[in-house]
PDB file of N, CA and C in Angstrom:
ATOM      1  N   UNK A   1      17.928   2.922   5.586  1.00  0.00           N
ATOM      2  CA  UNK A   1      17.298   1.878   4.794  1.00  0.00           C
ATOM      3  C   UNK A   1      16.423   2.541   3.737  1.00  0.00           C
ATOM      4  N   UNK A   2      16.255   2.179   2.266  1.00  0.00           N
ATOM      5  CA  UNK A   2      15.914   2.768   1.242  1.00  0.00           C
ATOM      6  C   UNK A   2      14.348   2.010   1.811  1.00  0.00           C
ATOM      7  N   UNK A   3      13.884   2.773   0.889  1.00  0.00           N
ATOM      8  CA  UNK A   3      12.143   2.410   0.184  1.00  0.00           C
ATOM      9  C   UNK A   3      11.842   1.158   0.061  1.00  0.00           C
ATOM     10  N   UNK A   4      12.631   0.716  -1.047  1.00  0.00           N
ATOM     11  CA  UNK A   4      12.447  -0.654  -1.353  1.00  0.00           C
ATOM     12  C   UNK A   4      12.353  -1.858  -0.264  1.00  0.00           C
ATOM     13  N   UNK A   5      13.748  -1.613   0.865  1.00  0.00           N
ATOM     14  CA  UNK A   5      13.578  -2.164   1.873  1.00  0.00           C
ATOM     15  C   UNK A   5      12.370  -3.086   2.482  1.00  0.00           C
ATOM     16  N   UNK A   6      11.865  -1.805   2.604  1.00  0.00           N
ATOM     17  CA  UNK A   6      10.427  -1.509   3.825  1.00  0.00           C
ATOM     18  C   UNK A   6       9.101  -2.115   2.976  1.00  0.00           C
ATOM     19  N   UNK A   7       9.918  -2.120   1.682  1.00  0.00           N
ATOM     20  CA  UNK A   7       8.265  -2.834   0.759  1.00  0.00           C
ATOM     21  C   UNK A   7       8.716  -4.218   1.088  1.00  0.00           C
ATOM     22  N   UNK A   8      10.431  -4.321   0.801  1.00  0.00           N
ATOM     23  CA  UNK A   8      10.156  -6.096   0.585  1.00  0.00           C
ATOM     24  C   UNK A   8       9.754  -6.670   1.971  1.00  0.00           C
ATOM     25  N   UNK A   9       9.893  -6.129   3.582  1.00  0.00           N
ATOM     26  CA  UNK A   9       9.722  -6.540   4.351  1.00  0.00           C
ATOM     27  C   UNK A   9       8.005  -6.807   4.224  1.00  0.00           C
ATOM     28  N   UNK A  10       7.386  -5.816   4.038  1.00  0.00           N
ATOM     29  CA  UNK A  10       5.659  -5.528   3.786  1.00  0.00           C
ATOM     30  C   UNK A  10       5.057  -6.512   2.746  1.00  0.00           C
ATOM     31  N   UNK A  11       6.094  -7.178   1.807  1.00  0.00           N
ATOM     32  CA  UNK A  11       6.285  -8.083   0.795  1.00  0.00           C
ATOM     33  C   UNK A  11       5.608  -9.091   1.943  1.00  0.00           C
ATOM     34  N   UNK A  12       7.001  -9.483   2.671  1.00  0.00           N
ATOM     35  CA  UNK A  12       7.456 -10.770   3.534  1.00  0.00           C
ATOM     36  C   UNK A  12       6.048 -10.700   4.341  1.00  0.00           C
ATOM     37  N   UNK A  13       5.524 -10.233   5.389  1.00  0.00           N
ATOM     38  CA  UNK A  13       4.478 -10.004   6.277  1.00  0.00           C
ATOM     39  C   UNK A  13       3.163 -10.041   5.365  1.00  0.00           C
ATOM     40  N   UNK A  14       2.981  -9.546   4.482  1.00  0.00           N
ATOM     41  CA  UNK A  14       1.918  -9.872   3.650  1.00  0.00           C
ATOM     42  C   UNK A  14       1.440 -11.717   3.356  1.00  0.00           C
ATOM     43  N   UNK A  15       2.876 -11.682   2.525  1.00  0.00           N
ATOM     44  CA  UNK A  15       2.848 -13.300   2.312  1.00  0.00           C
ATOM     45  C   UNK A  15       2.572 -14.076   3.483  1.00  0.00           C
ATOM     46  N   UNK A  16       2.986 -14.185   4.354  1.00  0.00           N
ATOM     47  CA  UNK A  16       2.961 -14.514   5.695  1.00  0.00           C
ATOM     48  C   UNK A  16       1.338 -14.297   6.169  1.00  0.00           C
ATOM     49  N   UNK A  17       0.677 -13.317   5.868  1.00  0.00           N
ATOM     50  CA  UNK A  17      -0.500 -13.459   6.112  1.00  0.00           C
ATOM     51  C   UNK A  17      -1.728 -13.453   5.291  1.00  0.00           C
ATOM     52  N   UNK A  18      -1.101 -14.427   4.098  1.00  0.00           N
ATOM     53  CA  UNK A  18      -1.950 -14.892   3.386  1.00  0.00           C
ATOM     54  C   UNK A  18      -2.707 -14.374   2.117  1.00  0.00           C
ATOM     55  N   UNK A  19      -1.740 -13.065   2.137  1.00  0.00           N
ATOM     56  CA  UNK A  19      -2.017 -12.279   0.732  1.00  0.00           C
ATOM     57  C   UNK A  19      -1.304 -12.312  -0.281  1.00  0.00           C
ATOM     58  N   UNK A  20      -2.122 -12.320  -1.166  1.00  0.00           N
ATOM     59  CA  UNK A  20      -1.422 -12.763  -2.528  1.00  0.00           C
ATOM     60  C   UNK A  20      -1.028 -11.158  -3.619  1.00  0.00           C
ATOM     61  N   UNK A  21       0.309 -11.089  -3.620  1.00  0.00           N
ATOM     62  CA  UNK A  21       1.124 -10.241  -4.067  1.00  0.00           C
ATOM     63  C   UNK A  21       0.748 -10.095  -5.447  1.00  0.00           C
ATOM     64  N   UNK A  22       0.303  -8.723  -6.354  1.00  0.00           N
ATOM     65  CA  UNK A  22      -0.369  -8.795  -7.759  1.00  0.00           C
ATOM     66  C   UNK A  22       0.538  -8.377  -8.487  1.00  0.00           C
ATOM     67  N   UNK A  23       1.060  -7.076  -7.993  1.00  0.00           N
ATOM     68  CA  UNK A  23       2.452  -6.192  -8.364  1.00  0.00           C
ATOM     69  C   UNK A  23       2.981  -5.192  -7.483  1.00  0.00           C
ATOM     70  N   UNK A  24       4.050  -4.630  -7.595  1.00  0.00           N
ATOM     71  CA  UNK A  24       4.858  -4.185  -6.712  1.00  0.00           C
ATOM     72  C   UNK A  24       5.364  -2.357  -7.590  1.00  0.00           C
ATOM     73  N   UNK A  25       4.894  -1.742  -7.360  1.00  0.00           N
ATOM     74  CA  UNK A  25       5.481  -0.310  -7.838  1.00  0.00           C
ATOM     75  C   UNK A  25       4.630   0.279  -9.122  1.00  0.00           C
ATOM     76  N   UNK A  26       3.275   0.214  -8.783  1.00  0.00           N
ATOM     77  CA  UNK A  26       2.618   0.528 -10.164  1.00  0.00           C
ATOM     78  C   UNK A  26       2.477   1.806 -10.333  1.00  0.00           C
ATOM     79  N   UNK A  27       2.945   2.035 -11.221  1.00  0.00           N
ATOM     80  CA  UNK A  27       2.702   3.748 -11.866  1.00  0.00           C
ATOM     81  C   UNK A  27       1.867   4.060 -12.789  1.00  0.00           C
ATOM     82  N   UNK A  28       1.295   5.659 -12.540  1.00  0.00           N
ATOM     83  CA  UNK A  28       0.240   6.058 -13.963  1.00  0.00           C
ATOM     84  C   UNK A  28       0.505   7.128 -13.260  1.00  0.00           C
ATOM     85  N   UNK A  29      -0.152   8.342 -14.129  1.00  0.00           N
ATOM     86  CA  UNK A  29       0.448   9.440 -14.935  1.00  0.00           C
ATOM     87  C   UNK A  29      -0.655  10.460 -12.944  1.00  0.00           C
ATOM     88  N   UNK A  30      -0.579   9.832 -12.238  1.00  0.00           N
ATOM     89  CA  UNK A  30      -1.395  10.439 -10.783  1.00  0.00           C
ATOM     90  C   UNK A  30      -0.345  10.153  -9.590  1.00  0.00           C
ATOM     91  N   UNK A  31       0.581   8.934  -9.828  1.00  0.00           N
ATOM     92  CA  UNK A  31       1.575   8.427  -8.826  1.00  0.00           C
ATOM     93  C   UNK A  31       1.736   6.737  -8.740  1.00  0.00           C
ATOM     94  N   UNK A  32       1.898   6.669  -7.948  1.00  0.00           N
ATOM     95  CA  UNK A  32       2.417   5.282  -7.528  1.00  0.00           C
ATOM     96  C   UNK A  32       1.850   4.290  -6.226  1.00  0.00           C
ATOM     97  N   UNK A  33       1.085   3.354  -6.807  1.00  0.00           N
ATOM     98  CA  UNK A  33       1.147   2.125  -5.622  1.00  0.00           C
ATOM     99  C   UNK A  33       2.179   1.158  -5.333  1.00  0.00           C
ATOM    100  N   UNK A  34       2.100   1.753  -4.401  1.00  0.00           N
ATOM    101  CA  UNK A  34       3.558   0.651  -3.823  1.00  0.00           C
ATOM    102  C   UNK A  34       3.495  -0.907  -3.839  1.00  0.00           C
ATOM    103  N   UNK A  35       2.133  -1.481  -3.285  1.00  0.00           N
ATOM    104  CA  UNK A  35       1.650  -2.748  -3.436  1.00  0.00           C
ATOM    105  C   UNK A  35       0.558  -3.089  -3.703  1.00  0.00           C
ATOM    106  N   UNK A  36       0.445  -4.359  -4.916  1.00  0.00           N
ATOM    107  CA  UNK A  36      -0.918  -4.157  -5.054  1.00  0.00           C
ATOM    108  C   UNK A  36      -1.023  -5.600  -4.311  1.00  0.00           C
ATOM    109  N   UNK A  37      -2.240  -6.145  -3.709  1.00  0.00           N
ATOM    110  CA  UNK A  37      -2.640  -7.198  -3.302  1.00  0.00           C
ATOM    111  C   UNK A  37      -3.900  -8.047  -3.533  1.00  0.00           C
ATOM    112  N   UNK A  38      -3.897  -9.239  -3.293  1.00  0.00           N
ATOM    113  CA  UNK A  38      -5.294  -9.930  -3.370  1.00  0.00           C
ATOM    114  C   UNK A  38      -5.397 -10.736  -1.573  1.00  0.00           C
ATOM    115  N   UNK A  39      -6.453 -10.811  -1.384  1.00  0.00           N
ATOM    116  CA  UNK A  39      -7.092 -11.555   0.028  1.00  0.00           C
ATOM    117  C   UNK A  39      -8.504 -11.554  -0.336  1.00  0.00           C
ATOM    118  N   UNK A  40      -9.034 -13.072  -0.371  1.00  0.00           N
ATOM    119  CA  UNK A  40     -10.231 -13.499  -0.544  1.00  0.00           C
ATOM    120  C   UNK A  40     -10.715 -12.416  -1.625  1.00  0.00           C
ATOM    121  N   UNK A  41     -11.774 -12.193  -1.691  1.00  0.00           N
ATOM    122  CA  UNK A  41     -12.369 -11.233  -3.067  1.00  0.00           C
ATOM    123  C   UNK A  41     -11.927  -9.638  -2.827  1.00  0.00           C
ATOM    124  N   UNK A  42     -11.301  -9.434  -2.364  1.00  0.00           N
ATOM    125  CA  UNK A  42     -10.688  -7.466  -2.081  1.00  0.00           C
ATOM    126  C   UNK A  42      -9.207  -7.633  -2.908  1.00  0.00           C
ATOM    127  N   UNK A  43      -9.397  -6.626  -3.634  1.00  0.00           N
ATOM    128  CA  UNK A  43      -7.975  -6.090  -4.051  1.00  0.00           C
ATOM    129  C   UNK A  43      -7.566  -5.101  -3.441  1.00  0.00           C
ATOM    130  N   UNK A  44      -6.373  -4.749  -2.745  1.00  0.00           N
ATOM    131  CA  UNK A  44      -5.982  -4.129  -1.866  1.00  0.00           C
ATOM    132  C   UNK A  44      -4.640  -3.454  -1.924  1.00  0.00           C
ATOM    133  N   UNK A  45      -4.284  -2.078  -2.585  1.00  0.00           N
ATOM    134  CA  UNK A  45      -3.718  -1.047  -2.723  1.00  0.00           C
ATOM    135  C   UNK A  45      -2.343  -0.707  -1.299  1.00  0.00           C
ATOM    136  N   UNK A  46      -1.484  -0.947  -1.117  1.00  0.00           N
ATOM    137  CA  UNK A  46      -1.037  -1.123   0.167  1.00  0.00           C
ATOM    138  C   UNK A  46       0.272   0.504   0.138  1.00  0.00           C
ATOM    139  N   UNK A  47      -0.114   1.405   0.784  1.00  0.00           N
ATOM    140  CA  UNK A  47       0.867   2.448   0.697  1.00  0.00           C
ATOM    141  C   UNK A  47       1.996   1.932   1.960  1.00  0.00           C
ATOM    142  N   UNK A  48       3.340   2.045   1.674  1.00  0.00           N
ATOM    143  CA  UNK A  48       4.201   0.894   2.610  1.00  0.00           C
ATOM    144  C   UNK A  48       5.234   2.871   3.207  1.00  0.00           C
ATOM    145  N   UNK A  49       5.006   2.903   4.216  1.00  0.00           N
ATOM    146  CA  UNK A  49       5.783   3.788   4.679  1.00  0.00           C
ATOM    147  C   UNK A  49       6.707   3.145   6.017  1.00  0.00           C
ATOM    148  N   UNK A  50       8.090   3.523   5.670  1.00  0.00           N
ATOM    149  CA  UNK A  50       9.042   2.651   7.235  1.00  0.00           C
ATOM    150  C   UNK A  50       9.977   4.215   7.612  1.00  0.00           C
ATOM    151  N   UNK A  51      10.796   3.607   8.421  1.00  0.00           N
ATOM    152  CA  UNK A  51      12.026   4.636   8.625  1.00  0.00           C
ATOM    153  C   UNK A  51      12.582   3.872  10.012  1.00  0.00           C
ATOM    154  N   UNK A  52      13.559   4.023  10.186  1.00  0.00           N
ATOM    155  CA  UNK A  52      14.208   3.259  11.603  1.00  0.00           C
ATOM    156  C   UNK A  52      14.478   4.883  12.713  1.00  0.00           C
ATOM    157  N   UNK A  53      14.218   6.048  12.116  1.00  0.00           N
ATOM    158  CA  UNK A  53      14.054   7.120  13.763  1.00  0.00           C
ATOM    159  C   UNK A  53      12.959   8.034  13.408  1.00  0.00           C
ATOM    160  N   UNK A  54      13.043   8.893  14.176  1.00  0.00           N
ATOM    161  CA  UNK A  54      11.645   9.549  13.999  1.00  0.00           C
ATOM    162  C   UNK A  54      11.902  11.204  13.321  1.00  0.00           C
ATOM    163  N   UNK A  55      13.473  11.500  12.629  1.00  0.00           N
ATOM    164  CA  UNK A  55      13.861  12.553  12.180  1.00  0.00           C
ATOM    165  C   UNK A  55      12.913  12.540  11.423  1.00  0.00           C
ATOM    166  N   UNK A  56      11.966  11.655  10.179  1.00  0.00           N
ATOM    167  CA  UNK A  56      10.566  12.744   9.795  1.00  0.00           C
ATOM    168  C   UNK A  56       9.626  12.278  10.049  1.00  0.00           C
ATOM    169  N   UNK A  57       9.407  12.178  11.147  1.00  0.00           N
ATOM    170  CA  UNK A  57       8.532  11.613  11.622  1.00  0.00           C
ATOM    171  C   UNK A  57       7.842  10.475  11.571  1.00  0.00           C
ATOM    172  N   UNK A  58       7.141   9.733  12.797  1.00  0.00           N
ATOM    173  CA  UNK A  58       6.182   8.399  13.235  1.00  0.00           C
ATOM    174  C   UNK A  58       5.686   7.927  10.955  1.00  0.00           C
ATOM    175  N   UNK A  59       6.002   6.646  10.902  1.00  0.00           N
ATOM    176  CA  UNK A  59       5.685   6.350   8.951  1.00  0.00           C
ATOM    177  C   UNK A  59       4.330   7.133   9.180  1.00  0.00           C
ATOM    178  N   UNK A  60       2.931   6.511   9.731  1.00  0.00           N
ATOM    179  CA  UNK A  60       2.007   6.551   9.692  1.00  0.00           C
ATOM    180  C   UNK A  60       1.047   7.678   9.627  1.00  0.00           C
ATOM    181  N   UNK A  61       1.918   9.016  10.490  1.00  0.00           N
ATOM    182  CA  UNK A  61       2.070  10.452  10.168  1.00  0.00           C
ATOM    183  C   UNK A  61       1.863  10.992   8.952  1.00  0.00           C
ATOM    184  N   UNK A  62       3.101  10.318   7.921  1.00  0.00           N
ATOM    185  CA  UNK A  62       3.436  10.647   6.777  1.00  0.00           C
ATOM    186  C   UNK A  62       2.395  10.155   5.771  1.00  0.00           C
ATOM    187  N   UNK A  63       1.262   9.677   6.138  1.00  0.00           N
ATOM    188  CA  UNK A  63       0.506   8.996   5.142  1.00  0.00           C
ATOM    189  C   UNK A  63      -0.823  10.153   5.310  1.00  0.00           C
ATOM    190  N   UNK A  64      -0.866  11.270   4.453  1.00  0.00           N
ATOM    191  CA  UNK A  64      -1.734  11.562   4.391  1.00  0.00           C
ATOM    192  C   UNK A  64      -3.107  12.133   3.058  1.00  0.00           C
ATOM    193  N   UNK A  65      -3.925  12.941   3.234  1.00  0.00           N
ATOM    194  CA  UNK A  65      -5.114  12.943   2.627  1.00  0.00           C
ATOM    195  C   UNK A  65      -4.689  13.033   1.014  1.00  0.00           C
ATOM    196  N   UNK A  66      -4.058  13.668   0.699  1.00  0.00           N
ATOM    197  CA  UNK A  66      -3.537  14.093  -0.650  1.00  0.00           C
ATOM    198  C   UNK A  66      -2.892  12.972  -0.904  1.00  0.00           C
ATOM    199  N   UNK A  67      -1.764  12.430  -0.783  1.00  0.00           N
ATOM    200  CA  UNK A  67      -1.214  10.965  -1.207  1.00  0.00           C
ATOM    201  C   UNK A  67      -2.466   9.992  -1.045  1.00  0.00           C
ATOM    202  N   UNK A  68      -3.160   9.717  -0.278  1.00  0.00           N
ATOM    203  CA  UNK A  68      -4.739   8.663  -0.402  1.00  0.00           C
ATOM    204  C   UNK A  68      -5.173   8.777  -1.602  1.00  0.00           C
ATOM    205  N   UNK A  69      -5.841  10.173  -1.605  1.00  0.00           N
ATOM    206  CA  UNK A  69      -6.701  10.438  -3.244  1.00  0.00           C
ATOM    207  C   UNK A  69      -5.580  10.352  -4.558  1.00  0.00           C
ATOM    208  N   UNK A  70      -4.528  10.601  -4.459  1.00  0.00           N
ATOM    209  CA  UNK A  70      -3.399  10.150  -5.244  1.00  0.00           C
ATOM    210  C   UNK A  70      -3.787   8.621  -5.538  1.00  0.00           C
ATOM    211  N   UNK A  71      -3.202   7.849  -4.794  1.00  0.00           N
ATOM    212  CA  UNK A  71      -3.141   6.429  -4.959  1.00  0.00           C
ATOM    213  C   UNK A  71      -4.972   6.163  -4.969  1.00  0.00           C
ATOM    214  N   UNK A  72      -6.205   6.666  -4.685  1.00  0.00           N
ATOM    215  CA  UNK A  72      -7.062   6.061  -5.323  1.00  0.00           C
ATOM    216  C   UNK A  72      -7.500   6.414  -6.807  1.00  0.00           C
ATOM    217  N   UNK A  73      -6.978   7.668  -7.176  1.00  0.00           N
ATOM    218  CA  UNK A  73      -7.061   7.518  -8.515  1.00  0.00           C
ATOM    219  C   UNK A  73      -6.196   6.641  -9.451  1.00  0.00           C
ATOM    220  N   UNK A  74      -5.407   6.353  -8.923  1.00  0.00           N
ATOM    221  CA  UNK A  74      -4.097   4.905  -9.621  1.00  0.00           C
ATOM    222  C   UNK A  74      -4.898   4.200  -9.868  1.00  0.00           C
ATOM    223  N   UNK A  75      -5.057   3.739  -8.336  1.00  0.00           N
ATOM    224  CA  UNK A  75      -5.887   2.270  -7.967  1.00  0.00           C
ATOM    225  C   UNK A  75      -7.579   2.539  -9.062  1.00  0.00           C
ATOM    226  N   UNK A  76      -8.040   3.439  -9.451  1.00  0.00           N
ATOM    227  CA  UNK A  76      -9.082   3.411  -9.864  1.00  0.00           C
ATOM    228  C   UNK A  76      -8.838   2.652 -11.431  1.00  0.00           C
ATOM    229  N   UNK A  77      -8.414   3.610 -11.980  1.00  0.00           N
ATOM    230  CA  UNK A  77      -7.400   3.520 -12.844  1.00  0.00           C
ATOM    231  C   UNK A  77      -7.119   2.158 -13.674  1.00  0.00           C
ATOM    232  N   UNK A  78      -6.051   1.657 -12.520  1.00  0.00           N
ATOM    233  CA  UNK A  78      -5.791   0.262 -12.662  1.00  0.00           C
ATOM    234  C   UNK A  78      -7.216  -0.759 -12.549  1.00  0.00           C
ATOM    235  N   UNK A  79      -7.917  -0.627 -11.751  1.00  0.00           N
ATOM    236  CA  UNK A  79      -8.795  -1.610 -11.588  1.00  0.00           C
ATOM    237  C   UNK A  79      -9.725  -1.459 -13.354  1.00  0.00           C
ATOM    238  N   UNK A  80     -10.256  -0.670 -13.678  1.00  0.00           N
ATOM    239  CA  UNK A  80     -10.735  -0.012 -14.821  1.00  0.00           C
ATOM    240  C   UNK A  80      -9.511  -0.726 -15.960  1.00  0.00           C
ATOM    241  N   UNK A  81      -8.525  -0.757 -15.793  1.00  0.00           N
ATOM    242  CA  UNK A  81      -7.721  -1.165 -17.356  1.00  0.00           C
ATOM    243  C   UNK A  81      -7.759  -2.633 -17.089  1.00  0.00           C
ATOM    244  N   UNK A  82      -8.148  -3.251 -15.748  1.00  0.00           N
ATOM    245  CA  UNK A  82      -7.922  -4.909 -15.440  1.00  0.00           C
ATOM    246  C   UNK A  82      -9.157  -5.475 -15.170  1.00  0.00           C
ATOM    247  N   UNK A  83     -10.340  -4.810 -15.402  1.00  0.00           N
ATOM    248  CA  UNK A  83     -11.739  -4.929 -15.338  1.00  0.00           C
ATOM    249  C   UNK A  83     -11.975  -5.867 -13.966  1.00  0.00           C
ATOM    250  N   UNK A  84     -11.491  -4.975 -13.279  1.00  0.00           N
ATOM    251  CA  UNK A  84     -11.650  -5.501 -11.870  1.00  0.00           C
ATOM    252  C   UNK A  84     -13.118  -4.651 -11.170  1.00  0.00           C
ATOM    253  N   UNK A  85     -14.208  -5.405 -10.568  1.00  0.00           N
ATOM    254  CA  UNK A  85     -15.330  -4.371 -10.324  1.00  0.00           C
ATOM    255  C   UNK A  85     -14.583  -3.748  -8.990  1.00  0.00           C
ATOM    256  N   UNK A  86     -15.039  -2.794  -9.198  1.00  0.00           N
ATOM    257  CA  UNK A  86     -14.592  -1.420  -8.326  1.00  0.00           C
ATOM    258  C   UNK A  86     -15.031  -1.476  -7.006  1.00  0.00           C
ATOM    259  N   UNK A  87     -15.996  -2.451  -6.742  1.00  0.00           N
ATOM    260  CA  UNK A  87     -16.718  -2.910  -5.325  1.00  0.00           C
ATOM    261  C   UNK A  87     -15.819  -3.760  -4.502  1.00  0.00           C
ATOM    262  N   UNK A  88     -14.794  -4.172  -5.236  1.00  0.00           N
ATOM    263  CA  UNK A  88     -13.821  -5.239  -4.411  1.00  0.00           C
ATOM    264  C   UNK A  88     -12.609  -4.558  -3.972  1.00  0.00           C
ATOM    265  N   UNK A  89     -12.639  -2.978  -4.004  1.00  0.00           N
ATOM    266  CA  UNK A  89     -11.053  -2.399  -4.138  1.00  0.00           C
ATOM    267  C   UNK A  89     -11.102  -1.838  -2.616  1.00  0.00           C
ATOM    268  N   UNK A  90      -9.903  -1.383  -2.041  1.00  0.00           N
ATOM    269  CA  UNK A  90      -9.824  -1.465  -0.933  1.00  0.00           C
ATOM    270  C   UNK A  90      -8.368  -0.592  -0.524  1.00  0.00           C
ATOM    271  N   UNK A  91      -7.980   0.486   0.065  1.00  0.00           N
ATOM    272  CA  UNK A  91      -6.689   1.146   0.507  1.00  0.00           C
ATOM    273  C   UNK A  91      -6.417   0.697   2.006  1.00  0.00           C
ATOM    274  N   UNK A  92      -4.868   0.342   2.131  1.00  0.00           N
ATOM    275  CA  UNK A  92      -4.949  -0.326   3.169  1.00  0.00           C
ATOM    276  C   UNK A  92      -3.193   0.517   3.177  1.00  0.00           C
ATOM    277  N   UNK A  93      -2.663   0.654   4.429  1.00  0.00           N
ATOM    278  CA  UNK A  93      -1.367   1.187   4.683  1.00  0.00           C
ATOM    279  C   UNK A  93      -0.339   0.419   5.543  1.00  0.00           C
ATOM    280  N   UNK A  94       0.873  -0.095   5.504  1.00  0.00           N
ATOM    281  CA  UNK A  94       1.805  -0.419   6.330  1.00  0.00           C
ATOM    282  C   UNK A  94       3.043   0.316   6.845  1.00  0.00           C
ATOM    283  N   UNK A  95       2.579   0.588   8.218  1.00  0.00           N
ATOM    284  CA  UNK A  95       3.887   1.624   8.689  1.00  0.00           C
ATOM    285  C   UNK A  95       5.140   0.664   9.306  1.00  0.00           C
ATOM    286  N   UNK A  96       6.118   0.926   8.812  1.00  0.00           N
ATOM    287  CA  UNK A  96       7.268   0.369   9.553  1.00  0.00           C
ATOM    288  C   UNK A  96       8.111   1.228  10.197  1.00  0.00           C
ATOM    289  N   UNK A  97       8.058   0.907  11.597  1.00  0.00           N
ATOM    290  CA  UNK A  97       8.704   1.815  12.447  1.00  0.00           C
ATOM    291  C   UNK A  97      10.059   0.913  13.124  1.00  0.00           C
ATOM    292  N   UNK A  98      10.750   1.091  12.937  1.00  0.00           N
ATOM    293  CA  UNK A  98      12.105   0.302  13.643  1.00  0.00           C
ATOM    294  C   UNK A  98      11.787  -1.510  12.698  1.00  0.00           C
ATOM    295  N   UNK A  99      11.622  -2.207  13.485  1.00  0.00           N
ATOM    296  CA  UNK A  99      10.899  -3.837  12.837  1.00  0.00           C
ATOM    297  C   UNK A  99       9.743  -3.780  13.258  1.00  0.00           C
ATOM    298  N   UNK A 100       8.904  -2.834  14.174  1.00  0.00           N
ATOM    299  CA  UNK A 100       7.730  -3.177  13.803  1.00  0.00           C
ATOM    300  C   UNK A 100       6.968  -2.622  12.380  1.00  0.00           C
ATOM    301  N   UNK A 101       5.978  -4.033  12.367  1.00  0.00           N
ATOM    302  CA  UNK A 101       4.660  -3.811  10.949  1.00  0.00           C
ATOM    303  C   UNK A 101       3.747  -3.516  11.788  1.00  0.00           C
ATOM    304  N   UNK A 102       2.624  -2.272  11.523  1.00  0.00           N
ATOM    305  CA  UNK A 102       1.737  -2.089  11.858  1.00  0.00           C
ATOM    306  C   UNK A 102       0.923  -1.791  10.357  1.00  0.00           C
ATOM    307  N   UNK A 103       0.047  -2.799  10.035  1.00  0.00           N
ATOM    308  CA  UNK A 103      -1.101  -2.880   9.236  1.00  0.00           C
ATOM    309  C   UNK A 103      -2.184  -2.011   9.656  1.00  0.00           C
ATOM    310  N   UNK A 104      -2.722  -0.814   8.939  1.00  0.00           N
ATOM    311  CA  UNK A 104      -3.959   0.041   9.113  1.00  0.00           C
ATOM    312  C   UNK A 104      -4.703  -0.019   7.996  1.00  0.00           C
ATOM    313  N   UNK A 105      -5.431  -1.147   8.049  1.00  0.00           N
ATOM    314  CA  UNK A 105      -6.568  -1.428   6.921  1.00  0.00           C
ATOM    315  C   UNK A 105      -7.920   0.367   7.099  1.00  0.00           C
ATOM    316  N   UNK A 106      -7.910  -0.445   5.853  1.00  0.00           N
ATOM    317  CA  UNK A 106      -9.356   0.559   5.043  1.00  0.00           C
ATOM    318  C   UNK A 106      -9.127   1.976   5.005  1.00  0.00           C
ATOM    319  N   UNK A 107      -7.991   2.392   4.914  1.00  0.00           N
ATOM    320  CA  UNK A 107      -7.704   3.973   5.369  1.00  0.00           C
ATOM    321  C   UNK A 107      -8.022   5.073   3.928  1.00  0.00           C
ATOM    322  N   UNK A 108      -8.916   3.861   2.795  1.00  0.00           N
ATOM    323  CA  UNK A 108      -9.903   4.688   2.271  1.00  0.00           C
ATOM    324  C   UNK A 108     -10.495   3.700   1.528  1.00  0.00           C
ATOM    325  N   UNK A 109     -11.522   4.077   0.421  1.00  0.00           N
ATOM    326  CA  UNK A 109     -12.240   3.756  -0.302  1.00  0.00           C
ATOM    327  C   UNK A 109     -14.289   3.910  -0.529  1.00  0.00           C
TER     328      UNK A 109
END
């Protein structure tokens, strides 16, 4: 299952819990957010990692310190060109392992 997959499912489960989808694959010249989101006043940066076996290992593994500061300089970035205050921003990760979603809020900011 490609990339995209595992976002639109993270798409689906998002919506489902009440978050409102901003954009989907944002790029700048540091990398890429996979999802951007809104819930009540937080904008929320969503790095979407899946895989259906564990040949590279558990998603959640794969999410680490260097890709974070990656995607918060995006997310900085972006919030700054959309004059979003910077107090509402928020990194949040979804691992998909087989069909499960496991949501790991705040995993920076």
């Amino acid at each position: 299952m490609k990339g995209k997959n595992f976002e639109d499912m993270a798409c689906d489960w998002l919506s489902k819990n009440v978050y409102i989808i901003i954009k989907r694959n944002h790029r700048c010249k540091t990398g890429e957010i996979d999802i951007i989101a809104k819930k009540g006043d937080k904008f929320i940066a969503f790095e979407i990692k899946g895989n259906y076996t564990n040949f590279y290992g558990i998603p959640r593994e794969r999410i680490n310190n260097q890709k974070i500061e990656r995607i918060r300089k995006c997310f900085l970035e972006y919030a700054i060109s959309n004059s979003i205050d910077i107090d509402s921003l928020q990194i949040d990760a979804i691992a998909i392992y087989k069909d499960k979603i496991e949501h790991i809020p705040n995993i920076s900011w």
